[in-house]
PDB file of N, CA and C in Angstrom:
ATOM      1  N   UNK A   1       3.116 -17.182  -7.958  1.00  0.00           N
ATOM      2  CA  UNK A   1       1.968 -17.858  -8.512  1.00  0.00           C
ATOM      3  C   UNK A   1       0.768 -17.765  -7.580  1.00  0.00           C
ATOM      4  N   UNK A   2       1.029 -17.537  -6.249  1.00  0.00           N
ATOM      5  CA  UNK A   2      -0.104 -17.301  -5.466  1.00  0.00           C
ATOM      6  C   UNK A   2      -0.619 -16.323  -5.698  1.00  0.00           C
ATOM      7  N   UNK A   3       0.046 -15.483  -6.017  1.00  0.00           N
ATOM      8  CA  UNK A   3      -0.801 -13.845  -6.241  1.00  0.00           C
ATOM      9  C   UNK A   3      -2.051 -14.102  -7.275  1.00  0.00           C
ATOM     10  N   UNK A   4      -1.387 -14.754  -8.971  1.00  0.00           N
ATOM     11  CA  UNK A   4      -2.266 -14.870  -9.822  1.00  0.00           C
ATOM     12  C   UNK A   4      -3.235 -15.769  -9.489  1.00  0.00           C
ATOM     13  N   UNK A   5      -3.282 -17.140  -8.568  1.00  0.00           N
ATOM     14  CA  UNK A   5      -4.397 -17.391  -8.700  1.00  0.00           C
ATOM     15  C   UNK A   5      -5.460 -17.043  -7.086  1.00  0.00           C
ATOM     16  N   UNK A   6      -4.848 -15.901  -6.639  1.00  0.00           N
ATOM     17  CA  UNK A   6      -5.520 -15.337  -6.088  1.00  0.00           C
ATOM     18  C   UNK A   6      -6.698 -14.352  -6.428  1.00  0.00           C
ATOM     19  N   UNK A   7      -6.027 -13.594  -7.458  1.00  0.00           N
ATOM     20  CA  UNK A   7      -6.475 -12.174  -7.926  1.00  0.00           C
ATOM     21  C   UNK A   7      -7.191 -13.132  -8.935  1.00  0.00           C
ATOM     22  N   UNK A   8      -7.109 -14.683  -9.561  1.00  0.00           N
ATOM     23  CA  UNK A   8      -8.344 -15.241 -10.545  1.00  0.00           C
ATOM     24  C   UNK A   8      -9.512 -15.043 -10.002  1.00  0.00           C
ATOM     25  N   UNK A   9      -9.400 -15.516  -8.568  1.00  0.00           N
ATOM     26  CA  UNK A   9     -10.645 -15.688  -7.589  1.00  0.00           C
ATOM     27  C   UNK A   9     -11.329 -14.607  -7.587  1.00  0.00           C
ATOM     28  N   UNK A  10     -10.977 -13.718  -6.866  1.00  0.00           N
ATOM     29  CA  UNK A  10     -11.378 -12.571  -7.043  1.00  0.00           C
ATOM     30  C   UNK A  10     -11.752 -12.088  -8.192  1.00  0.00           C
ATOM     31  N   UNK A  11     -11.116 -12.336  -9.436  1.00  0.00           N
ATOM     32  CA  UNK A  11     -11.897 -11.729 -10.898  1.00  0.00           C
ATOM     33  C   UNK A  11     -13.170 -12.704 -11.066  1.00  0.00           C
ATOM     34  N   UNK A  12     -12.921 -13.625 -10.852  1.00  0.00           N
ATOM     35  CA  UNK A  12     -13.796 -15.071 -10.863  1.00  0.00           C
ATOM     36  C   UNK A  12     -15.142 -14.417 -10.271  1.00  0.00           C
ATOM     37  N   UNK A  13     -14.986 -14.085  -8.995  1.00  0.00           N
ATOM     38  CA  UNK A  13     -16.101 -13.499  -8.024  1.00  0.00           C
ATOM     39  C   UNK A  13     -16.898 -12.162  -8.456  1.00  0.00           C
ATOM     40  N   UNK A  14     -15.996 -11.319  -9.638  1.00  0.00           N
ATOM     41  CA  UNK A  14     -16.612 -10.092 -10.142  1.00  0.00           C
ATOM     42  C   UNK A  14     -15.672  -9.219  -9.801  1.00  0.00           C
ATOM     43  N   UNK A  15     -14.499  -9.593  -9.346  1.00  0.00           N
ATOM     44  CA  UNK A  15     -13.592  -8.053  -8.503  1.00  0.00           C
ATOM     45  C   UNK A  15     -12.735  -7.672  -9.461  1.00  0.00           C
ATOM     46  N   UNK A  16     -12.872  -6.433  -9.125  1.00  0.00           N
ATOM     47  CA  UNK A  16     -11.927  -5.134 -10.143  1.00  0.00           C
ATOM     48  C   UNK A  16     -10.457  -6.117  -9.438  1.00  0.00           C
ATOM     49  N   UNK A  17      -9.495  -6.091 -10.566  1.00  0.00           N
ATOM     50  CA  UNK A  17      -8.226  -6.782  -9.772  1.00  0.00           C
ATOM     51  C   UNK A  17      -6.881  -5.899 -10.232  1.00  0.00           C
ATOM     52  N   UNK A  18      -6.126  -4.766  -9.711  1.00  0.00           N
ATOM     53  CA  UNK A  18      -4.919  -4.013 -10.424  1.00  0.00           C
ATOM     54  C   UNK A  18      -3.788  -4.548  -9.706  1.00  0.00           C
ATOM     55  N   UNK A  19      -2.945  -4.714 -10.537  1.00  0.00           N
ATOM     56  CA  UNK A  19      -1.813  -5.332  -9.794  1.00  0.00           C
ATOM     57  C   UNK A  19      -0.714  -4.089  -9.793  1.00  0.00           C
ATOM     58  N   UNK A  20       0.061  -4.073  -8.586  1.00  0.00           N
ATOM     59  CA  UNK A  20       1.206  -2.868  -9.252  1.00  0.00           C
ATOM     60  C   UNK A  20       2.733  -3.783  -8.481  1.00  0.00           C
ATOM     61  N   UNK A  21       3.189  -3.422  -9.181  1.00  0.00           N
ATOM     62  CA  UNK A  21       4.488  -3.662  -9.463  1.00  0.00           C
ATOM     63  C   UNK A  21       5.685  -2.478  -9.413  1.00  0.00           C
ATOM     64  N   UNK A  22       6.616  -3.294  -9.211  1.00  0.00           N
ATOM     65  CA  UNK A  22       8.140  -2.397  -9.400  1.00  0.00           C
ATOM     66  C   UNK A  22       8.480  -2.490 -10.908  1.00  0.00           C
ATOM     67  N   UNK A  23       8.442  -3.410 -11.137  1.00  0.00           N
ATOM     68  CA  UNK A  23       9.033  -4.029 -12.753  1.00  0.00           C
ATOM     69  C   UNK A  23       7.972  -4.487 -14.141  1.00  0.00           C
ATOM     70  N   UNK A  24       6.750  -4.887 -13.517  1.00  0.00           N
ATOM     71  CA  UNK A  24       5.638  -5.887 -14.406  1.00  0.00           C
ATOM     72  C   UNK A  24       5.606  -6.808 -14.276  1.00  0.00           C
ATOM     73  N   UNK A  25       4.529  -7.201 -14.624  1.00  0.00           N
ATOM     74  CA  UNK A  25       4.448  -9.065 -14.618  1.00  0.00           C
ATOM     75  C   UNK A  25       4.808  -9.987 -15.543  1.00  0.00           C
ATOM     76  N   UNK A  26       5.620 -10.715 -14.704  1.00  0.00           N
ATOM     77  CA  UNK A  26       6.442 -12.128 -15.950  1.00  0.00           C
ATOM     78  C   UNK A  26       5.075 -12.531 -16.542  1.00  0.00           C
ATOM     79  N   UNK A  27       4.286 -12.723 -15.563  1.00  0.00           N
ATOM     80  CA  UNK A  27       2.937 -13.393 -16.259  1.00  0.00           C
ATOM     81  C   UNK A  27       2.135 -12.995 -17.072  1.00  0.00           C
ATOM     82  N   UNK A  28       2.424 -11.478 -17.702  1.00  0.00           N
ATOM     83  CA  UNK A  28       1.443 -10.815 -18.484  1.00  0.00           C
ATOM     84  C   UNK A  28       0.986 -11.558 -19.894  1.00  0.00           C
ATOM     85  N   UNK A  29      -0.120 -11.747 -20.466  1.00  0.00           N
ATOM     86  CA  UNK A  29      -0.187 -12.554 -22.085  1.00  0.00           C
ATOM     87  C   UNK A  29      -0.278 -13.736 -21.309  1.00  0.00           C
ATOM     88  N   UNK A  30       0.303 -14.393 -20.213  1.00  0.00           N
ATOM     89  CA  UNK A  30       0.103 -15.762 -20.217  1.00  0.00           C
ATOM     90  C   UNK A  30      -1.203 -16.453 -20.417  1.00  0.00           C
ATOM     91  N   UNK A  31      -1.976 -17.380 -21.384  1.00  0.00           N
ATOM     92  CA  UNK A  31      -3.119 -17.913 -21.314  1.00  0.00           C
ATOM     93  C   UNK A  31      -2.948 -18.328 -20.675  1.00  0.00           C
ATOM     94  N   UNK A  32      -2.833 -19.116 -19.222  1.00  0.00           N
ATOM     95  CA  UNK A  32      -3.151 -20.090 -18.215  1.00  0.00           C
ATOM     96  C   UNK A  32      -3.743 -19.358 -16.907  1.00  0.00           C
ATOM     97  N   UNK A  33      -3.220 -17.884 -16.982  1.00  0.00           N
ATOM     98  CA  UNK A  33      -3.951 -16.422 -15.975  1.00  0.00           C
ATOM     99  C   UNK A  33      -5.115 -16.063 -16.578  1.00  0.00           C
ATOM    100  N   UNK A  34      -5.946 -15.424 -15.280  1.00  0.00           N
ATOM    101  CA  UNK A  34      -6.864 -13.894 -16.076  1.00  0.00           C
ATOM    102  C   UNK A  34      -5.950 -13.042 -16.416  1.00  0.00           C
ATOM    103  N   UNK A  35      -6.370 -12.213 -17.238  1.00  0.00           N
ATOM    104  CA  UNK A  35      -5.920 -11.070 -17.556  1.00  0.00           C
ATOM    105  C   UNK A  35      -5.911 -10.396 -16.314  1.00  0.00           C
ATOM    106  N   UNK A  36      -4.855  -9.502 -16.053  1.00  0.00           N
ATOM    107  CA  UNK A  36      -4.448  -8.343 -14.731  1.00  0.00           C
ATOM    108  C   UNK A  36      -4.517  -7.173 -15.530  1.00  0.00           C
ATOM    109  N   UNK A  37      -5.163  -6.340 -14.650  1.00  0.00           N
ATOM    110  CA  UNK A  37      -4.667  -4.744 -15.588  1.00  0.00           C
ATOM    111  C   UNK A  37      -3.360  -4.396 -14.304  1.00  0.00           C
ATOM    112  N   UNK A  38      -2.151  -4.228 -14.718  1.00  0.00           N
ATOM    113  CA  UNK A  38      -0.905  -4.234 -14.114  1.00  0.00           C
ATOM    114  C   UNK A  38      -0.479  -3.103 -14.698  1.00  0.00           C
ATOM    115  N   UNK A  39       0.120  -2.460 -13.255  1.00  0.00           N
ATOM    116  CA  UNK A  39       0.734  -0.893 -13.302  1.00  0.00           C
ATOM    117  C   UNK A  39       2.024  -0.905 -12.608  1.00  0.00           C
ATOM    118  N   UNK A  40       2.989   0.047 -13.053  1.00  0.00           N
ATOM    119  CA  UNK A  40       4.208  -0.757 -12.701  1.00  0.00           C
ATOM    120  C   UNK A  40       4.561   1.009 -12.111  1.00  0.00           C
ATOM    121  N   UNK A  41       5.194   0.929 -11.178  1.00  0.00           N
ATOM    122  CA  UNK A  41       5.680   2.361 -10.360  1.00  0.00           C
ATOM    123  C   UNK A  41       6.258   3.635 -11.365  1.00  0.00           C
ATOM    124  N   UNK A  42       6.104   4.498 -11.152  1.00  0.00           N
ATOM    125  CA  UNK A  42       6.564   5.643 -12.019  1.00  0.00           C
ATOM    126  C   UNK A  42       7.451   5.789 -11.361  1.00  0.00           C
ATOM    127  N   UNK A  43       7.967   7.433 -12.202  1.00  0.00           N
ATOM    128  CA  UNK A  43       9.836   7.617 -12.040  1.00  0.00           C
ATOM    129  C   UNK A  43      10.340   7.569 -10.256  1.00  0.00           C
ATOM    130  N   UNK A  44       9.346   8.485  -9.860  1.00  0.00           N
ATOM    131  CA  UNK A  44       9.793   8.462  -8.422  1.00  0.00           C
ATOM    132  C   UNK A  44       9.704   7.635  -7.745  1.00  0.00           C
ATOM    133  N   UNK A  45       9.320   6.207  -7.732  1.00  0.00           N
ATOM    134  CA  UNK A  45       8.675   5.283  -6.899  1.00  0.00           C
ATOM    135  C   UNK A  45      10.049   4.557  -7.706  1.00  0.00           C
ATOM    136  N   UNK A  46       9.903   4.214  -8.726  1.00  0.00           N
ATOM    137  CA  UNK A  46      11.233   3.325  -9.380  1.00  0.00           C
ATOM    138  C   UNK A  46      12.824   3.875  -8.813  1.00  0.00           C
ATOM    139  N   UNK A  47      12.601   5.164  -9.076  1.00  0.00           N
ATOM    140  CA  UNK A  47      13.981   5.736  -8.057  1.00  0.00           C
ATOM    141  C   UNK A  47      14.495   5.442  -7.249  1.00  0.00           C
ATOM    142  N   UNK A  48      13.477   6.013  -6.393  1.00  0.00           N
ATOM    143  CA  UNK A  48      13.303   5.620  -4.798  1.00  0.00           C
ATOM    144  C   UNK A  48      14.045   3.838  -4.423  1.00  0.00           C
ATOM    145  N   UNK A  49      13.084   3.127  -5.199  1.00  0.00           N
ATOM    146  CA  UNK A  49      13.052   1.764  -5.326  1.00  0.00           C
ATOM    147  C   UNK A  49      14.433   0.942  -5.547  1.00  0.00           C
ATOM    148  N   UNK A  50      15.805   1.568  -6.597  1.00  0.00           N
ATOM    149  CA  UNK A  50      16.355   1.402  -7.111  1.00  0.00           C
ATOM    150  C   UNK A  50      17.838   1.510  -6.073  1.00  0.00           C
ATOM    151  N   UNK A  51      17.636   3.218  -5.368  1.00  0.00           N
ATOM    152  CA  UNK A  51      18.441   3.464  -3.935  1.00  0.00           C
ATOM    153  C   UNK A  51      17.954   2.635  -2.985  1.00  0.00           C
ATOM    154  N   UNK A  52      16.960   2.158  -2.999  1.00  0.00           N
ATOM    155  CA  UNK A  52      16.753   1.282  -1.419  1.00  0.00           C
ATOM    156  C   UNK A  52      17.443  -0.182  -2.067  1.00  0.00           C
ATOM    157  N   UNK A  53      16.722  -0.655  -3.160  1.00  0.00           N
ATOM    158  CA  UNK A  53      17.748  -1.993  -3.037  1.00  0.00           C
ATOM    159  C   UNK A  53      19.466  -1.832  -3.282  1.00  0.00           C
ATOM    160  N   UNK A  54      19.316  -0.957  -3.536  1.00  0.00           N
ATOM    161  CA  UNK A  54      21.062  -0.681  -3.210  1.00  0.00           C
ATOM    162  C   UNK A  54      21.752  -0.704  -1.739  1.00  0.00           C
ATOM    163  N   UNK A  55      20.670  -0.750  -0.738  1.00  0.00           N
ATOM    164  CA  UNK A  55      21.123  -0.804   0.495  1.00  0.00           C
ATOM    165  C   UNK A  55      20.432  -2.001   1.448  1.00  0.00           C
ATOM    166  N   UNK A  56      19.855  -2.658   0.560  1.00  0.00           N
ATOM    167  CA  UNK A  56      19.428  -4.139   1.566  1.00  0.00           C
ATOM    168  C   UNK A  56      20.524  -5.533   0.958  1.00  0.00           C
ATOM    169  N   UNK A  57      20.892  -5.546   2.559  1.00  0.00           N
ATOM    170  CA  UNK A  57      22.441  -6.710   1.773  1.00  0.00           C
ATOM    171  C   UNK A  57      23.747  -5.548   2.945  1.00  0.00           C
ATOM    172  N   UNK A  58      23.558  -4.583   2.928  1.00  0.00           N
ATOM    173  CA  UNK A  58      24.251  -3.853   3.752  1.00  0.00           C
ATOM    174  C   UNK A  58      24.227  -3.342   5.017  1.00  0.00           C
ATOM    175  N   UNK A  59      25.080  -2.610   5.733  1.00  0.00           N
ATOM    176  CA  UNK A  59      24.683  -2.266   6.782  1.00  0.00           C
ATOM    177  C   UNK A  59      23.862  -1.481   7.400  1.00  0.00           C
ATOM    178  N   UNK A  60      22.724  -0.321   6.450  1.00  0.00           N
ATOM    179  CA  UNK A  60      22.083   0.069   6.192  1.00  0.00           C
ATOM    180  C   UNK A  60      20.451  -0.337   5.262  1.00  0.00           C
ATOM    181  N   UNK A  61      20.854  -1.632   5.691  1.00  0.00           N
ATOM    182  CA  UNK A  61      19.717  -2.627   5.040  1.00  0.00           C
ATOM    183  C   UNK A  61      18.521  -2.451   5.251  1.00  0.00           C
ATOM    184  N   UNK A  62      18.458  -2.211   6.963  1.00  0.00           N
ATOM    185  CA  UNK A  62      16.955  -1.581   6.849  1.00  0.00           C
ATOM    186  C   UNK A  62      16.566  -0.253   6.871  1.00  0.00           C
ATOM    187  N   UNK A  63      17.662   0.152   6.276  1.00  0.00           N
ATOM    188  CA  UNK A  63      16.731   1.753   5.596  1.00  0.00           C
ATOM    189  C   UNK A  63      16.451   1.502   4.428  1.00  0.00           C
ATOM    190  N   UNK A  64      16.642   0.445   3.691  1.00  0.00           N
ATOM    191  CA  UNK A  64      16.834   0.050   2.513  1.00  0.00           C
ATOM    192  C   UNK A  64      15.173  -0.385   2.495  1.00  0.00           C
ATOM    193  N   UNK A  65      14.773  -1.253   3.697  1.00  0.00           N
ATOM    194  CA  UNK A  65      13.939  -1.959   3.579  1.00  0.00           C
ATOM    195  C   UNK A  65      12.637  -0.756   3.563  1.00  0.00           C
ATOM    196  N   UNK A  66      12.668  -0.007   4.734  1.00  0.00           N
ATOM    197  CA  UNK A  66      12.111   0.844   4.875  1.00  0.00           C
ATOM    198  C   UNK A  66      11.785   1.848   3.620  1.00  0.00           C
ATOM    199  N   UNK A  67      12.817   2.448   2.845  1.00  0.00           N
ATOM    200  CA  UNK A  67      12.681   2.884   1.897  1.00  0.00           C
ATOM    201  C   UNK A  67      11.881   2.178   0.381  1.00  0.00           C
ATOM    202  N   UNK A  68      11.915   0.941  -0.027  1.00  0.00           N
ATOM    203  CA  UNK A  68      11.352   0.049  -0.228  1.00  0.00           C
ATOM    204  C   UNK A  68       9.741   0.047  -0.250  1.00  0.00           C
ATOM    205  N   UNK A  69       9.146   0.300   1.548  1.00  0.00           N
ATOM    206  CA  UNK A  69       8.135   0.571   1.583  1.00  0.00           C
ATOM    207  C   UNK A  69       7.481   1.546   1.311  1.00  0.00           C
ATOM    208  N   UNK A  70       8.403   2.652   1.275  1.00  0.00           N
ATOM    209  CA  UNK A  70       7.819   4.182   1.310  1.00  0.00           C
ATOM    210  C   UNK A  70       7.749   4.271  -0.069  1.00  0.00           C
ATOM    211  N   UNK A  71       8.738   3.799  -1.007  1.00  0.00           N
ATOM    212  CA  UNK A  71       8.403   3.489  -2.554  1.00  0.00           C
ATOM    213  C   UNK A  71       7.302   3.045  -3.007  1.00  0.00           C
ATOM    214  N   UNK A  72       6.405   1.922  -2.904  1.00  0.00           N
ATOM    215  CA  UNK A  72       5.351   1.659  -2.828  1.00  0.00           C
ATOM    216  C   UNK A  72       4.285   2.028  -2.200  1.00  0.00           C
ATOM    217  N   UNK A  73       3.902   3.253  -1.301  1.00  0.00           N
ATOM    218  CA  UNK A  73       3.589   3.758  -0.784  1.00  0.00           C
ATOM    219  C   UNK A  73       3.336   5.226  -1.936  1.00  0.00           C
ATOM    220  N   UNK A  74       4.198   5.109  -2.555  1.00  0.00           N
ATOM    221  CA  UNK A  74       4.372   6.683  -2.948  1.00  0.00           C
ATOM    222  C   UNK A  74       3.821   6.039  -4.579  1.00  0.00           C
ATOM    223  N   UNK A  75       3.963   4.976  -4.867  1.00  0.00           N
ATOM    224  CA  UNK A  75       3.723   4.254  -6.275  1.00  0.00           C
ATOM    225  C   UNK A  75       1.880   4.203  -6.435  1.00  0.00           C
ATOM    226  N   UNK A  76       1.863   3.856  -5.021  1.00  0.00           N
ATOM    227  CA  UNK A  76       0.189   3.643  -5.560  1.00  0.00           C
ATOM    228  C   UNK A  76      -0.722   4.887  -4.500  1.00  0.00           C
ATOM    229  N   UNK A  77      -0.146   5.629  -4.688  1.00  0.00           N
ATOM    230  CA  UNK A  77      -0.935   6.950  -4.158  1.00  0.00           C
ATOM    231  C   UNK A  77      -1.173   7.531  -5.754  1.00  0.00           C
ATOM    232  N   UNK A  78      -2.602   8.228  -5.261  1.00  0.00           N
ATOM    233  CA  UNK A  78      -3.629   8.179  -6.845  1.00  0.00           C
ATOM    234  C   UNK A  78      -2.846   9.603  -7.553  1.00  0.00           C
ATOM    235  N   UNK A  79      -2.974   9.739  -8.525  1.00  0.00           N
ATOM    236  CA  UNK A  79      -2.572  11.111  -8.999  1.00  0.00           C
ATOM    237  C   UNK A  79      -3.158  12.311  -8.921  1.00  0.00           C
ATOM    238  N   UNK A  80      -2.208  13.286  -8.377  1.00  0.00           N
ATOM    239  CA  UNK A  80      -3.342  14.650  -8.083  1.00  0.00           C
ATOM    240  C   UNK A  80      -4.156  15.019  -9.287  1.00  0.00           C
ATOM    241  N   UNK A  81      -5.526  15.649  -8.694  1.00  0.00           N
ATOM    242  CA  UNK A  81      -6.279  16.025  -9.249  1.00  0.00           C
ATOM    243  C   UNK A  81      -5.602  17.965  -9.658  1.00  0.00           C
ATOM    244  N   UNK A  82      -5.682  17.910 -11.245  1.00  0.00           N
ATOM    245  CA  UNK A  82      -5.609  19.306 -11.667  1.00  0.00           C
ATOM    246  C   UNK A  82      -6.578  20.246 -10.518  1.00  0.00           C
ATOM    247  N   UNK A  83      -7.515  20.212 -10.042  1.00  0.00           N
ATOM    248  CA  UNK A  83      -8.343  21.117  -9.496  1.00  0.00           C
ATOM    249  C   UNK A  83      -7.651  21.704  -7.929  1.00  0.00           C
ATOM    250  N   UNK A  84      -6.603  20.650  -7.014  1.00  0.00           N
ATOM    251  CA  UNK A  84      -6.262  20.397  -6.250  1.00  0.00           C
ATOM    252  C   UNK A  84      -4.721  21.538  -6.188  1.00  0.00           C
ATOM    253  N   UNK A  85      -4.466  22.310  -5.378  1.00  0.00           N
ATOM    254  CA  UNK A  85      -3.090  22.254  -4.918  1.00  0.00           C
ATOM    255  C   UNK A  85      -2.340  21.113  -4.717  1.00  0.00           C
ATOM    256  N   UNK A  86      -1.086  21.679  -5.349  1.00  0.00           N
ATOM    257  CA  UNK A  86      -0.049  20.882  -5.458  1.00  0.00           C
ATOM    258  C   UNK A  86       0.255  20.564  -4.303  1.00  0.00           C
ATOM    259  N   UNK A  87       0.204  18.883  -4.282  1.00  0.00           N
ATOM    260  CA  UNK A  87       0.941  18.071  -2.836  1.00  0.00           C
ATOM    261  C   UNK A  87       0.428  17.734  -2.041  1.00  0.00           C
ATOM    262  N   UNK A  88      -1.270  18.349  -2.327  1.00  0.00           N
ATOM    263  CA  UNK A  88      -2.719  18.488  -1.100  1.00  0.00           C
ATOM    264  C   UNK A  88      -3.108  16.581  -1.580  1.00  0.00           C
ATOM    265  N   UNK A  89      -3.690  15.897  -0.602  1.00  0.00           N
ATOM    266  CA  UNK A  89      -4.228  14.595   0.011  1.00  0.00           C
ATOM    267  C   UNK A  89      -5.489  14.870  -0.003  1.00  0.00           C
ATOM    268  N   UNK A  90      -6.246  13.558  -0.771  1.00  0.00           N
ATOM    269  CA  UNK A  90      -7.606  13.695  -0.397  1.00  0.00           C
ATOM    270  C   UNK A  90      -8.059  12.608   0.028  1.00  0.00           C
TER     271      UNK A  90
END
């Protein structure tokens, strides 16, 4: 709940607000929020996402955790541009 009435403020103030996610927001439709424009990880980021929590809880937990991050990492990196070689960073 802190998130949403964080990101109100911020819409409140004029700010672009995207939320991203692993799963979506329970809160989406809720009238008592602003509206979020909410993006939820694609295949590889959900993958990724899916093997790492398979390994936090274990003895390998923090690769789990680590992996986790690199999931989200890889979720909200922008989509290549057609004009761009494949795999090239801008």
């Amino acid at each position: 709940m802190t998130f949403a009435r964080f990101a109100e403020a911020l819409i409140d103030q004029g700010c672009a607000v995207t939320a991203l996610t692993s799963r979506g927001w329970a809160r989406a439709g809720d009238p008592e929020f602003a509206p979020l424009d909410v993006r939820t990880y694609g295949w590889s980021a959900r993958g990724l996402d899916a093997v790492a929590q398979r390994m936090v809880g274990t003895r390998v937990g923090l690769l789990g955790r680590h992996l986790q991050a690199l999931a989200l990492v890889v979720a909200a990196r922008p989509p290549p541009d057609a004009s761009e070689p494949a795999g090239s960073w801008s």
